[in-house]
PDB file of N, CA and C in Angstrom:
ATOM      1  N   UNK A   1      14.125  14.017  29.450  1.00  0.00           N
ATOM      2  CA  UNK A   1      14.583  13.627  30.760  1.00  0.00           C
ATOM      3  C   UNK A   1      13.527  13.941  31.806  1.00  0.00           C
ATOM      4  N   UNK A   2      12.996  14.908  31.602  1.00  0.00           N
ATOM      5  CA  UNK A   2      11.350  15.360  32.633  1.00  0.00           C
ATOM      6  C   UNK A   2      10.209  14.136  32.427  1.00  0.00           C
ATOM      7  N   UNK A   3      10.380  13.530  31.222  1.00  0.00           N
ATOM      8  CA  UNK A   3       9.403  13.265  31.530  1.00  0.00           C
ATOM      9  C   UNK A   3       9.845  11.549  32.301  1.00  0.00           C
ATOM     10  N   UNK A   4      10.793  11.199  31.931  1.00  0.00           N
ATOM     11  CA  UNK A   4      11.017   9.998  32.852  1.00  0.00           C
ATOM     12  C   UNK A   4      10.998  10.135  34.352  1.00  0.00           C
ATOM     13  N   UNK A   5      11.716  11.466  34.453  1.00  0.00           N
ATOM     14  CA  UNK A   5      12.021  11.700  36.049  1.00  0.00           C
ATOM     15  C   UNK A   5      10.332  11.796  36.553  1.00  0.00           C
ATOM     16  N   UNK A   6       9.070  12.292  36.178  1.00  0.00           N
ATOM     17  CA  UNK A   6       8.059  12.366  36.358  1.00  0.00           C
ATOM     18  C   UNK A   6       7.736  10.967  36.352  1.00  0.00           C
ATOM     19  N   UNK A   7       7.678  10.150  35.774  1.00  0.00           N
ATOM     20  CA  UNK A   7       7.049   8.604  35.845  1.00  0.00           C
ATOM     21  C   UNK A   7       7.647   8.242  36.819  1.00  0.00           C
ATOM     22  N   UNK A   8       8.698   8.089  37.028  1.00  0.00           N
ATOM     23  CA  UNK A   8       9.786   7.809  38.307  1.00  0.00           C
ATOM     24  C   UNK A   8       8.951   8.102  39.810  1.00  0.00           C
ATOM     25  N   UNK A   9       8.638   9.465  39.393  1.00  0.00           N
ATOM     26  CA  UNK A   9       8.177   9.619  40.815  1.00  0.00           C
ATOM     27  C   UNK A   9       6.862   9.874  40.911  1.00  0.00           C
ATOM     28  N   UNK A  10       5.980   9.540  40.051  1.00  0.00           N
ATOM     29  CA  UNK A  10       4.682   9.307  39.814  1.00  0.00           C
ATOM     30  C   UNK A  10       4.379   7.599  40.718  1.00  0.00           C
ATOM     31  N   UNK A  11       5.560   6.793  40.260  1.00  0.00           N
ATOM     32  CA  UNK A  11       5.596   5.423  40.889  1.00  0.00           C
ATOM     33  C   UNK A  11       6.087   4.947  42.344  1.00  0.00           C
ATOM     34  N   UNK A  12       7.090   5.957  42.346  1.00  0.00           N
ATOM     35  CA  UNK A  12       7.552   5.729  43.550  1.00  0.00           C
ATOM     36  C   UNK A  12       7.412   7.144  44.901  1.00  0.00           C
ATOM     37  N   UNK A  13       6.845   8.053  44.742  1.00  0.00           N
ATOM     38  CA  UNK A  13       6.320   9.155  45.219  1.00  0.00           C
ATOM     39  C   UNK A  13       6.895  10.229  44.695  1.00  0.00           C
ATOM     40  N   UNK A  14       5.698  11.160  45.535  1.00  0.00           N
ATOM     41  CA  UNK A  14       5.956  12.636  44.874  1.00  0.00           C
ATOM     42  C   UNK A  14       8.003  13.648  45.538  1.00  0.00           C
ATOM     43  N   UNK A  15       8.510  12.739  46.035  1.00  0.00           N
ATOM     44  CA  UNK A  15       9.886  13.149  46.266  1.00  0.00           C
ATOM     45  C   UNK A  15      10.383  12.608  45.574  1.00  0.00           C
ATOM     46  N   UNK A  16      10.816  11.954  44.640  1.00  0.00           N
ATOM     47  CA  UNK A  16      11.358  11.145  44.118  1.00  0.00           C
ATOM     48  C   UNK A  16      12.426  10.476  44.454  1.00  0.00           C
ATOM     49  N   UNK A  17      12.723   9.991  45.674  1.00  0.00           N
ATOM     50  CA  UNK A  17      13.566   9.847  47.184  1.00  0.00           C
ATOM     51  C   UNK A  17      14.438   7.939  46.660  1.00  0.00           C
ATOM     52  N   UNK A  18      13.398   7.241  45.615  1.00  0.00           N
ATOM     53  CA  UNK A  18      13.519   6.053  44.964  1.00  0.00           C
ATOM     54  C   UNK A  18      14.962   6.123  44.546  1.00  0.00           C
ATOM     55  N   UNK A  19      15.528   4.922  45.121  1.00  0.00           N
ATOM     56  CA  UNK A  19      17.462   4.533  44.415  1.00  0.00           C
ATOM     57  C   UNK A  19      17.218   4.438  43.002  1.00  0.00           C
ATOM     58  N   UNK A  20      16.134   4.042  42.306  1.00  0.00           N
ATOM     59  CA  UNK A  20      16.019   3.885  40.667  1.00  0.00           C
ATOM     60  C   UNK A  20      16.094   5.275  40.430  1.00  0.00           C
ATOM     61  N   UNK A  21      15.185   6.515  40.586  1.00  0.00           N
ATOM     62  CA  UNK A  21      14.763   7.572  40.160  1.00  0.00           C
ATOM     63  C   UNK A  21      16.192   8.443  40.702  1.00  0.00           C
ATOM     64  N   UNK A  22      16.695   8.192  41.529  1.00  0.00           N
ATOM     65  CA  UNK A  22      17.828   8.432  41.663  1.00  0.00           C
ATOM     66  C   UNK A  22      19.512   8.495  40.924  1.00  0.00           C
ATOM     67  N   UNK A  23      19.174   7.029  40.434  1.00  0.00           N
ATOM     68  CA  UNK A  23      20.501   6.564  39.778  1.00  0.00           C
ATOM     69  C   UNK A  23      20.423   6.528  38.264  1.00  0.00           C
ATOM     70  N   UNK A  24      18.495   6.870  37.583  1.00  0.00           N
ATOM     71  CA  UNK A  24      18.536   7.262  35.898  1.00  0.00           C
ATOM     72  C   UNK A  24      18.964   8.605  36.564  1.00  0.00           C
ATOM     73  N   UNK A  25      18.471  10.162  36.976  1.00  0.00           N
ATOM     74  CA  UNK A  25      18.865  11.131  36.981  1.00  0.00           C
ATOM     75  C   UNK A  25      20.398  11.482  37.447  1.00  0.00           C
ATOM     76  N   UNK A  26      21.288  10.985  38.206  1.00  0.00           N
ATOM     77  CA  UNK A  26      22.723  11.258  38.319  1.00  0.00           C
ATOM     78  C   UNK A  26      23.120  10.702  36.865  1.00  0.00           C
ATOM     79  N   UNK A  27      22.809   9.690  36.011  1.00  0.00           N
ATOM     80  CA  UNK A  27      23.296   8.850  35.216  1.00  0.00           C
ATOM     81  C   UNK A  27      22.961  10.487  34.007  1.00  0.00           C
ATOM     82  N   UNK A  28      21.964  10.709  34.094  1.00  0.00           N
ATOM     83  CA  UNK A  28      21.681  11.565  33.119  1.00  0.00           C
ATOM     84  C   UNK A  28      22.571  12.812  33.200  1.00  0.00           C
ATOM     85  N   UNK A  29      22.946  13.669  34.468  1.00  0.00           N
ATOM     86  CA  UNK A  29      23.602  14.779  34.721  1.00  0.00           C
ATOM     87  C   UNK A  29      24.877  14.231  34.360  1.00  0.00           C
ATOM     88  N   UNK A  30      25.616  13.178  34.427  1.00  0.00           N
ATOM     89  CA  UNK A  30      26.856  12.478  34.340  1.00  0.00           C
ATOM     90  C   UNK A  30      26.838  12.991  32.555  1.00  0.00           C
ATOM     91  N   UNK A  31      25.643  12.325  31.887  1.00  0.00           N
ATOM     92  CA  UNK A  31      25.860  12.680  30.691  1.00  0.00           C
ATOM     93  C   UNK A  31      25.889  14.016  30.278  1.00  0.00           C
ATOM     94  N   UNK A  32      24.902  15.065  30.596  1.00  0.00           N
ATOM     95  CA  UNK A  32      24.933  16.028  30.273  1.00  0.00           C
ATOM     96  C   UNK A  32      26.132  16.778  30.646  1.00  0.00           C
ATOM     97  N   UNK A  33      27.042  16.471  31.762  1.00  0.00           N
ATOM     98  CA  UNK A  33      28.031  17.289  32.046  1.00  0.00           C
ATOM     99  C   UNK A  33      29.349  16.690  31.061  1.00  0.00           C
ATOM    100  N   UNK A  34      29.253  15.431  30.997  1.00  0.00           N
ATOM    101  CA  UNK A  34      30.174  15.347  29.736  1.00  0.00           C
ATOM    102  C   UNK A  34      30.019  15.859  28.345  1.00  0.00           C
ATOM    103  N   UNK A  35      28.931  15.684  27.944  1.00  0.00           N
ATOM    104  CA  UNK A  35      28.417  16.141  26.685  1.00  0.00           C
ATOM    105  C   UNK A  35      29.116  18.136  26.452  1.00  0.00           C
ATOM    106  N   UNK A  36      28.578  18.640  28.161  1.00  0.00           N
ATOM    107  CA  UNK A  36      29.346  20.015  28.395  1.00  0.00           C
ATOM    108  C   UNK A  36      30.567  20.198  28.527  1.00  0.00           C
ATOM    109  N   UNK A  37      31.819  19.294  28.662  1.00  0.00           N
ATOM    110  CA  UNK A  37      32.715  19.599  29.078  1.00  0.00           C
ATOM    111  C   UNK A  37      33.583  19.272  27.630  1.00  0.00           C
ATOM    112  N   UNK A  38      33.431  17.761  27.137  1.00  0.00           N
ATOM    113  CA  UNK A  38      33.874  17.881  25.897  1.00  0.00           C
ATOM    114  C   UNK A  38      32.929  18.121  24.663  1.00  0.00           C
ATOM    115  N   UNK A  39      32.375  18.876  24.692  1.00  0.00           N
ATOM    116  CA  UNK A  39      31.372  19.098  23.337  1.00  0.00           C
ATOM    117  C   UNK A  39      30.580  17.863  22.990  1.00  0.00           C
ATOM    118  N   UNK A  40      30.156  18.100  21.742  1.00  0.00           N
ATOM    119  CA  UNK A  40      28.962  17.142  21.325  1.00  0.00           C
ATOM    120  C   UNK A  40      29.845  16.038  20.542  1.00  0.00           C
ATOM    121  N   UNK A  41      29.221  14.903  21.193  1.00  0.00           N
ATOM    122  CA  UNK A  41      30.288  13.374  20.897  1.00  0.00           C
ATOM    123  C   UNK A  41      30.456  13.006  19.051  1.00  0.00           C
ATOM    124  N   UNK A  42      31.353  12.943  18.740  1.00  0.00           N
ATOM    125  CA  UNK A  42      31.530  12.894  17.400  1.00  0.00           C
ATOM    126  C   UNK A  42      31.018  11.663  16.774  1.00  0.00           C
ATOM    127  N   UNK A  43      30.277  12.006  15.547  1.00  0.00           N
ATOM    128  CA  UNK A  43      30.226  11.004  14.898  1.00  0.00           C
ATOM    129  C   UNK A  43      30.823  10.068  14.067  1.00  0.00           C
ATOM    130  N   UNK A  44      30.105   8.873  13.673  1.00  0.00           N
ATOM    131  CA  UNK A  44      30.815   8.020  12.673  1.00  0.00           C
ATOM    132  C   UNK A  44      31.309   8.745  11.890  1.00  0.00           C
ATOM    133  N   UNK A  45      32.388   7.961  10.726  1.00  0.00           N
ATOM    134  CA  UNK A  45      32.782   8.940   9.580  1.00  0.00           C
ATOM    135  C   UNK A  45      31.402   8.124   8.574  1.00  0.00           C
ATOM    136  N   UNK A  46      31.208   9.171   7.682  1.00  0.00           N
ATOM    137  CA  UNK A  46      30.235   8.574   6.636  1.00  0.00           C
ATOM    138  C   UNK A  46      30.956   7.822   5.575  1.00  0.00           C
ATOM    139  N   UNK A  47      30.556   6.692   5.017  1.00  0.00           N
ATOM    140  CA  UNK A  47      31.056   6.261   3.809  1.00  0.00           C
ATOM    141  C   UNK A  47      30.574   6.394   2.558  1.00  0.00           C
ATOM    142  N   UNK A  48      30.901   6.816   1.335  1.00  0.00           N
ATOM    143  CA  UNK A  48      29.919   6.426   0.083  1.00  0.00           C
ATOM    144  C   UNK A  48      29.243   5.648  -0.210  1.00  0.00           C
ATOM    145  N   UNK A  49      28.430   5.667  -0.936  1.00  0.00           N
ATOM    146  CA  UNK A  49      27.865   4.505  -1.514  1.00  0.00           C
ATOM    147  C   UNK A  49      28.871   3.511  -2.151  1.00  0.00           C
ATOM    148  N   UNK A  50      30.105   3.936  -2.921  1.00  0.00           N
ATOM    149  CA  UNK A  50      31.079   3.587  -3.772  1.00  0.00           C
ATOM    150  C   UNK A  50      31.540   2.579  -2.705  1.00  0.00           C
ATOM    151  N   UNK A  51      32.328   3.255  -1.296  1.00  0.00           N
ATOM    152  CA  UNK A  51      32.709   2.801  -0.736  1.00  0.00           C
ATOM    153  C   UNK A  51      32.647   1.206   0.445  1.00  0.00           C
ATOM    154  N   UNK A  52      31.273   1.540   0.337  1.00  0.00           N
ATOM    155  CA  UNK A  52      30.528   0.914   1.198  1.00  0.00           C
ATOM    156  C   UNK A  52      30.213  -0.758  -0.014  1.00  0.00           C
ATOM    157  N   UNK A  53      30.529  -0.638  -1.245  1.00  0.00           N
ATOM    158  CA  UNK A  53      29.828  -1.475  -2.074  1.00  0.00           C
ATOM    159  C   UNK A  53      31.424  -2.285  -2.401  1.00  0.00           C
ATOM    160  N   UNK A  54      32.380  -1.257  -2.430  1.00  0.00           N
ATOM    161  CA  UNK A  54      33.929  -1.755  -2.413  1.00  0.00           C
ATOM    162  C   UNK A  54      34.123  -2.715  -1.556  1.00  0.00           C
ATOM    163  N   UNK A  55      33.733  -2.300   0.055  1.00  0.00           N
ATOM    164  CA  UNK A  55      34.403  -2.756   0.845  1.00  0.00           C
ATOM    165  C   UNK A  55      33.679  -4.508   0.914  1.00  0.00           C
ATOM    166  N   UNK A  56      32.263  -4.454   0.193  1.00  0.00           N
ATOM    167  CA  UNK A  56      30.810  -5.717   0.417  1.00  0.00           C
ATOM    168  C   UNK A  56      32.007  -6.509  -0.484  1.00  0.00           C
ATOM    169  N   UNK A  57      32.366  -5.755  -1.728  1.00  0.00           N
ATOM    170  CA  UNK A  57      32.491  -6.753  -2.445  1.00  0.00           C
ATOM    171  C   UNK A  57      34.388  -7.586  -2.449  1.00  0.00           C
ATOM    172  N   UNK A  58      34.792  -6.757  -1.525  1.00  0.00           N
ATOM    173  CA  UNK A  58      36.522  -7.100  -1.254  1.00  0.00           C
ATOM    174  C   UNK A  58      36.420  -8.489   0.257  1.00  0.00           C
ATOM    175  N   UNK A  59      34.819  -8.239   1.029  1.00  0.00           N
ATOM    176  CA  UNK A  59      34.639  -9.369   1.181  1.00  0.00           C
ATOM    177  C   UNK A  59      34.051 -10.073   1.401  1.00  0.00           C
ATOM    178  N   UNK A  60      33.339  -9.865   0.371  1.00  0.00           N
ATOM    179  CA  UNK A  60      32.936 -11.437  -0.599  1.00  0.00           C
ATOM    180  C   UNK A  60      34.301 -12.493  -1.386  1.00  0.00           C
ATOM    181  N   UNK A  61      35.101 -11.366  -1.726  1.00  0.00           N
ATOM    182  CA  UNK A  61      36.708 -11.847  -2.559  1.00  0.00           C
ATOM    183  C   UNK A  61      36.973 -12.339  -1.347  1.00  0.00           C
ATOM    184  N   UNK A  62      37.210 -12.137  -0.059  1.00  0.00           N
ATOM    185  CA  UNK A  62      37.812 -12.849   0.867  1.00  0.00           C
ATOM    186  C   UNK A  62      37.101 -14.525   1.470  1.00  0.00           C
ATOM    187  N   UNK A  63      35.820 -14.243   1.676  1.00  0.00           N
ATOM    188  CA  UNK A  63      34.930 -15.474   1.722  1.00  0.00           C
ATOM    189  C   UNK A  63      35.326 -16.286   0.567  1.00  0.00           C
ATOM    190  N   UNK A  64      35.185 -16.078  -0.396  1.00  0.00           N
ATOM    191  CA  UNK A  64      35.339 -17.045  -1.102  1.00  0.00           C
ATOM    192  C   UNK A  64      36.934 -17.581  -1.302  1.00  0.00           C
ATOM    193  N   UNK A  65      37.639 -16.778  -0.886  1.00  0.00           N
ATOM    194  CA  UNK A  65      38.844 -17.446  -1.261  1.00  0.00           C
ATOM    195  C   UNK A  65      39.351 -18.263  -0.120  1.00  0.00           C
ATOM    196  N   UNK A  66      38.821 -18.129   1.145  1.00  0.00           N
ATOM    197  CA  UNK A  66      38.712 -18.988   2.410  1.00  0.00           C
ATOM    198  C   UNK A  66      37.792 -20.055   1.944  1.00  0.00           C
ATOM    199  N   UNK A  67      36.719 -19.909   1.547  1.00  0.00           N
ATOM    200  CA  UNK A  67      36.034 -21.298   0.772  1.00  0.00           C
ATOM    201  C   UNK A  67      37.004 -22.289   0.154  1.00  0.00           C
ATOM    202  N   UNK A  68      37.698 -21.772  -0.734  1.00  0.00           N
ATOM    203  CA  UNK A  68      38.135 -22.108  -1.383  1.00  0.00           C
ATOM    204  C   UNK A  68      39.229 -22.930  -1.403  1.00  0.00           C
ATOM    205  N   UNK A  69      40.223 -22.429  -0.276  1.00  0.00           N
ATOM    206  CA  UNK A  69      41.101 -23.140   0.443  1.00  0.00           C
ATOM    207  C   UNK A  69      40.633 -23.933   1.405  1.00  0.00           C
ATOM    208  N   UNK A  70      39.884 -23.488   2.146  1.00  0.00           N
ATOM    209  CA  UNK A  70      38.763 -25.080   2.645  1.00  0.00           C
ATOM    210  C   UNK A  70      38.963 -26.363   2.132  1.00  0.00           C
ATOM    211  N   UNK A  71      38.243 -25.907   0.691  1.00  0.00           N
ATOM    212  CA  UNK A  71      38.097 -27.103  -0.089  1.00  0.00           C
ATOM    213  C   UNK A  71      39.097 -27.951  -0.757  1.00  0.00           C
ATOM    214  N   UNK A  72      40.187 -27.255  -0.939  1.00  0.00           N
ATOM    215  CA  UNK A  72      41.679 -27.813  -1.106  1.00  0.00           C
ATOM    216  C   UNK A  72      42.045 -28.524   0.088  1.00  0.00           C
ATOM    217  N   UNK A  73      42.111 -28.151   1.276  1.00  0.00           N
ATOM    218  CA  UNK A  73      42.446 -28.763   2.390  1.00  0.00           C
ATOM    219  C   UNK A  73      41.519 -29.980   2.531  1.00  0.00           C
ATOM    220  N   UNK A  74      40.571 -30.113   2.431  1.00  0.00           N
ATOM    221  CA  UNK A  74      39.466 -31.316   2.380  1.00  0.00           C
ATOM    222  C   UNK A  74      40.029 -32.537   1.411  1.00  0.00           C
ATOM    223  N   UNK A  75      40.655 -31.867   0.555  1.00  0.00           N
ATOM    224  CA  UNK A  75      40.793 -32.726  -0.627  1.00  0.00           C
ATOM    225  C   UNK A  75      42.412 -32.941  -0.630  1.00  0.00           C
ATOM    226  N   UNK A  76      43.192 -32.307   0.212  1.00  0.00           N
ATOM    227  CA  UNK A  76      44.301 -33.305   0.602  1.00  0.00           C
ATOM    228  C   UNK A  76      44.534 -33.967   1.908  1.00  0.00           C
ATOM    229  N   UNK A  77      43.112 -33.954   2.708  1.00  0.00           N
ATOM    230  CA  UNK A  77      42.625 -34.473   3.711  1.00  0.00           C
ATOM    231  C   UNK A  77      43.730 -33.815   4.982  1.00  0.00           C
ATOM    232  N   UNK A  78      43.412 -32.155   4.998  1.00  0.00           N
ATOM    233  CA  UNK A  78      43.854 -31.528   6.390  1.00  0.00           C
ATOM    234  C   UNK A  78      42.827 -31.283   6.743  1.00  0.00           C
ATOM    235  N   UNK A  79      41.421 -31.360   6.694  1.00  0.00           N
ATOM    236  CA  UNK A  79      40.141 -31.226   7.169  1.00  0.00           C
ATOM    237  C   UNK A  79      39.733 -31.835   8.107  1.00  0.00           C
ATOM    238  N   UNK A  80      39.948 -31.906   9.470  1.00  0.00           N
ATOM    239  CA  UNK A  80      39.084 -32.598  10.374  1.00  0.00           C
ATOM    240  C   UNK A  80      37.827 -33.033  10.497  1.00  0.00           C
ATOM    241  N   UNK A  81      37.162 -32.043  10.351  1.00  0.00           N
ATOM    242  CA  UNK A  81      35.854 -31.705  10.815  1.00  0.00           C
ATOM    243  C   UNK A  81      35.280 -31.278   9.356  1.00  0.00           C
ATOM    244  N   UNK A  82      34.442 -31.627   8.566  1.00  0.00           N
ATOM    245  CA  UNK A  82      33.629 -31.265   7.132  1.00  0.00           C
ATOM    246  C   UNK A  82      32.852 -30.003   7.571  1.00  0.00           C
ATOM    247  N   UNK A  83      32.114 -29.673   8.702  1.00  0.00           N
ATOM    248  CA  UNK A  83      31.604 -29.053   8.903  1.00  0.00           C
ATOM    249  C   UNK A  83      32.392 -27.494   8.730  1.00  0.00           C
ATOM    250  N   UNK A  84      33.553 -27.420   8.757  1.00  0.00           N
ATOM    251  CA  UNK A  84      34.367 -26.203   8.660  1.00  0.00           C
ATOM    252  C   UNK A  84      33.876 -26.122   6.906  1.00  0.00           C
ATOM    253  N   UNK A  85      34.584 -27.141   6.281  1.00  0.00           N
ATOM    254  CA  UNK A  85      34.028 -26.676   4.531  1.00  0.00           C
ATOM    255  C   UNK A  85      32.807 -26.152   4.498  1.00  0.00           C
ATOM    256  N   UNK A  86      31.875 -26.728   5.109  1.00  0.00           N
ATOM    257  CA  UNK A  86      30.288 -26.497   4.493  1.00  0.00           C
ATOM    258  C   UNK A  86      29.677 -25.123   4.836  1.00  0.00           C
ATOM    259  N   UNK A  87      30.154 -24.956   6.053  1.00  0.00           N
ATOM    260  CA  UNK A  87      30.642 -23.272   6.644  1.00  0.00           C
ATOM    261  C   UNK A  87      30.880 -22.525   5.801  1.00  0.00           C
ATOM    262  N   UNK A  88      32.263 -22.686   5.698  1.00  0.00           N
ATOM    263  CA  UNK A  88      33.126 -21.498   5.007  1.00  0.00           C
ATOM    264  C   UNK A  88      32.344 -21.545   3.391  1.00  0.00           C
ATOM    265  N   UNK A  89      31.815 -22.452   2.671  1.00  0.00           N
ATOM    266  CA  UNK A  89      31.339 -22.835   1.213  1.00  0.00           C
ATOM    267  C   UNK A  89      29.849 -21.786   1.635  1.00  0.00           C
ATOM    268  N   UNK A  90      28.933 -22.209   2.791  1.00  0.00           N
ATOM    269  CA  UNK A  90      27.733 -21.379   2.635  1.00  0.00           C
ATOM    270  C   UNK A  90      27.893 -19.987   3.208  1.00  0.00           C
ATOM    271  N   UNK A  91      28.566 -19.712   3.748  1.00  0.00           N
ATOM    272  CA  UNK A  91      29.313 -18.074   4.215  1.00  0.00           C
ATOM    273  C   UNK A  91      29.551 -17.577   2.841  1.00  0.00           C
ATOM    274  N   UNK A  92      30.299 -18.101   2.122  1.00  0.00           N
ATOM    275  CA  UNK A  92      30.681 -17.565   0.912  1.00  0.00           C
ATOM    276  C   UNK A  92      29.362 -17.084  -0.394  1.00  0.00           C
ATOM    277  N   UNK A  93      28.726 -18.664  -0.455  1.00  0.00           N
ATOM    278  CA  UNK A  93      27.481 -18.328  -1.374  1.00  0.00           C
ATOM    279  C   UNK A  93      26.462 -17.468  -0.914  1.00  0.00           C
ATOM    280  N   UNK A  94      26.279 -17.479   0.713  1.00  0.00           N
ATOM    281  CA  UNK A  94      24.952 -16.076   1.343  1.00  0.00           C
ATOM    282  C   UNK A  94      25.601 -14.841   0.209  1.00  0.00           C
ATOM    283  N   UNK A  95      27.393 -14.487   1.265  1.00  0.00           N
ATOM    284  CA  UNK A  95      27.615 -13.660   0.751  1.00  0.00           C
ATOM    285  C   UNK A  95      27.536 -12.943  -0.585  1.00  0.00           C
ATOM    286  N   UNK A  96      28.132 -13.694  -1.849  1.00  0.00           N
ATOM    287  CA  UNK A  96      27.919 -13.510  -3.371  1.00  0.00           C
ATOM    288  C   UNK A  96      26.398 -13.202  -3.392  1.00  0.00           C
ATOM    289  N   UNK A  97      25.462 -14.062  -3.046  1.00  0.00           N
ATOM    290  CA  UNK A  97      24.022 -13.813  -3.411  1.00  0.00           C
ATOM    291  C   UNK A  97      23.870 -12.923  -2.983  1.00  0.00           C
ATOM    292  N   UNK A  98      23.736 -11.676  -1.413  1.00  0.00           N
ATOM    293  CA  UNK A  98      23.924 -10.395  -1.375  1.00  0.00           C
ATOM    294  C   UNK A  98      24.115  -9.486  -1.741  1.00  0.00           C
ATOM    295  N   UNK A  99      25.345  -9.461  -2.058  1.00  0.00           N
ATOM    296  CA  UNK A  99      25.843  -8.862  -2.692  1.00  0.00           C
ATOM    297  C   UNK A  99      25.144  -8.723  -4.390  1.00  0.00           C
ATOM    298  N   UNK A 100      25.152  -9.985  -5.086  1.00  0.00           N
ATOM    299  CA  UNK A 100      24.203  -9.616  -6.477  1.00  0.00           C
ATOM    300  C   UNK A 100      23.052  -9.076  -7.068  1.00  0.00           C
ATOM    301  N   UNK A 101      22.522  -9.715  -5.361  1.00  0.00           N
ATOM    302  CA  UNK A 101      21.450  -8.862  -5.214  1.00  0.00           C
ATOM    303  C   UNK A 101      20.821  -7.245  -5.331  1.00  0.00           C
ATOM    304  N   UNK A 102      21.867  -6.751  -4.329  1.00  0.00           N
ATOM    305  CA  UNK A 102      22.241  -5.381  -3.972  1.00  0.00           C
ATOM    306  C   UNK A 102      22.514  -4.981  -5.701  1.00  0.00           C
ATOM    307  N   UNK A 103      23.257  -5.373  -6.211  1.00  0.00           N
ATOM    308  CA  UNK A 103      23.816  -4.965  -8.129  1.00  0.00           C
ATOM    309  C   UNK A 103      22.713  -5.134  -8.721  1.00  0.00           C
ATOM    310  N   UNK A 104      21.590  -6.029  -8.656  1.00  0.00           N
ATOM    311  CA  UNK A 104      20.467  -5.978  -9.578  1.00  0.00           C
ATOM    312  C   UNK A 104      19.815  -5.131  -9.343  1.00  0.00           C
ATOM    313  N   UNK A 105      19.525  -4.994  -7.399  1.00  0.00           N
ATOM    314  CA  UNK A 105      18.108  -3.797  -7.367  1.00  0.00           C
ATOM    315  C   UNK A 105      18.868  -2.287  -7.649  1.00  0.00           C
ATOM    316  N   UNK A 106      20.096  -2.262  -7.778  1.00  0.00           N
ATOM    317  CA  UNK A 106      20.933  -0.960  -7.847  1.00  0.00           C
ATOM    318  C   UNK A 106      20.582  -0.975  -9.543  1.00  0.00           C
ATOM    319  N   UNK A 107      20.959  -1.655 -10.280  1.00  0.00           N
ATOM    320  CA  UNK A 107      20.464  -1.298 -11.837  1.00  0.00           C
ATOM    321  C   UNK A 107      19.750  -1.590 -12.231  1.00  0.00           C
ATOM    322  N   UNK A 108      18.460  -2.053 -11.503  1.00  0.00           N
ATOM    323  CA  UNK A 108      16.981  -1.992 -11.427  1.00  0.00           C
ATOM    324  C   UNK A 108      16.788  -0.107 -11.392  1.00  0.00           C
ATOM    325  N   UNK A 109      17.424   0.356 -10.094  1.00  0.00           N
ATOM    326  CA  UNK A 109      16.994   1.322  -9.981  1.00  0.00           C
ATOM    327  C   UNK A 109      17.514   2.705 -10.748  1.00  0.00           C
ATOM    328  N   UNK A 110      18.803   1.962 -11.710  1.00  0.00           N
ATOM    329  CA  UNK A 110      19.584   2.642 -12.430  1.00  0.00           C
ATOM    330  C   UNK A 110      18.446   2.886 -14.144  1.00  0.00           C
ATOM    331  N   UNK A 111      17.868   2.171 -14.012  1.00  0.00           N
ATOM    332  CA  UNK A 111      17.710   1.395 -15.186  1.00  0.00           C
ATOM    333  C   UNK A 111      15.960   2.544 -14.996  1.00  0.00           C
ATOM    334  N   UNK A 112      15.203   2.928 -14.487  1.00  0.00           N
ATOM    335  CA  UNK A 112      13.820   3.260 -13.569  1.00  0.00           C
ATOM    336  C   UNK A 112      13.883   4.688 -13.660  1.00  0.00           C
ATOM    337  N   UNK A 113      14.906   5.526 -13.032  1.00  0.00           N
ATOM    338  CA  UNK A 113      15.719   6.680 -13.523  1.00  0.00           C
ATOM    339  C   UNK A 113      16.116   6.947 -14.874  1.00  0.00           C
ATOM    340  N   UNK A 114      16.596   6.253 -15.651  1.00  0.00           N
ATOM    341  CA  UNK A 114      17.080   6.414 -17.094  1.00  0.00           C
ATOM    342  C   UNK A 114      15.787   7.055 -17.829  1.00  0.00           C
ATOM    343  N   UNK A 115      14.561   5.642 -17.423  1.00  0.00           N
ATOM    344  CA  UNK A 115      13.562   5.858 -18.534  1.00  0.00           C
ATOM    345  C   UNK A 115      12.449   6.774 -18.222  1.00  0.00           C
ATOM    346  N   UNK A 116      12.595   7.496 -16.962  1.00  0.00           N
ATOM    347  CA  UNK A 116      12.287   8.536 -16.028  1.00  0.00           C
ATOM    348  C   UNK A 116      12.812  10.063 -17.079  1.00  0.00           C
ATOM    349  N   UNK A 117      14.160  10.021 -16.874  1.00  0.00           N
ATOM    350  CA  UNK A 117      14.808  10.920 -17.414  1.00  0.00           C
ATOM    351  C   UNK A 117      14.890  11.309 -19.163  1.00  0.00           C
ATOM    352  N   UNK A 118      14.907  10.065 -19.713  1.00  0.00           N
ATOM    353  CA  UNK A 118      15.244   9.523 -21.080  1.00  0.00           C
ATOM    354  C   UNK A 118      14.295   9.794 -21.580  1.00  0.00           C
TER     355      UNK A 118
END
């Protein structure tokens, strides 16, 4: 925080008297006095790896099954617009390919470790 407040008034003089140099430093005491009053701001919760690979792949299951019904609707002609299928169809395939991805370089790296260890 010194050293901004110093550029501040390196630019705009040695009082630092400037509405900018003014309104980062209240902005900053604003923070620091909250940071003091309710403690230090909590963090995210962490997820597993497990978890985090659950949740990629529950939706990908969802993309595709919106694909999927897309394409039923197209084909009993509730589809307006094609552009919704081709959407929801390449949303779905990014997704899967991601995701497989992520599973190969994971037992790539499963696989690197083994013969490391083995």
């Amino acid at each position: 925080m010194e050293r901004l407040l110093i550029d501040f008034s390196q630019v705009y003089g040695q009082n630092g008297t400037h509405e900018a140099t003014r309104s980062v430093y209240n902005s900053q005491i604003a923070l620091q006095k909250a940071k003091n009053e309710y403690g230090h701001t909590k963090e995210a919760p962490r997820l597993s790896f497990e978890d985090m690979l659950s949740d990629s792949i529950k939706n990908v299951n969802s993309l595709q099954l919106q694909a999927e019904q897309k394409i039923r609707d197209l084909a009993i002609g509730e589809v307006e617009d094609i552009s919704e299928v081709v959407l929801a169809s390449s949303r779905a395939d990014t997704a899967l390919r991601l995701v497989m991805e992520v599973r190969n370089k994971f037992l790539d790296a499963y696989q690197a470790l083994s013969r490391v260890t083995g």
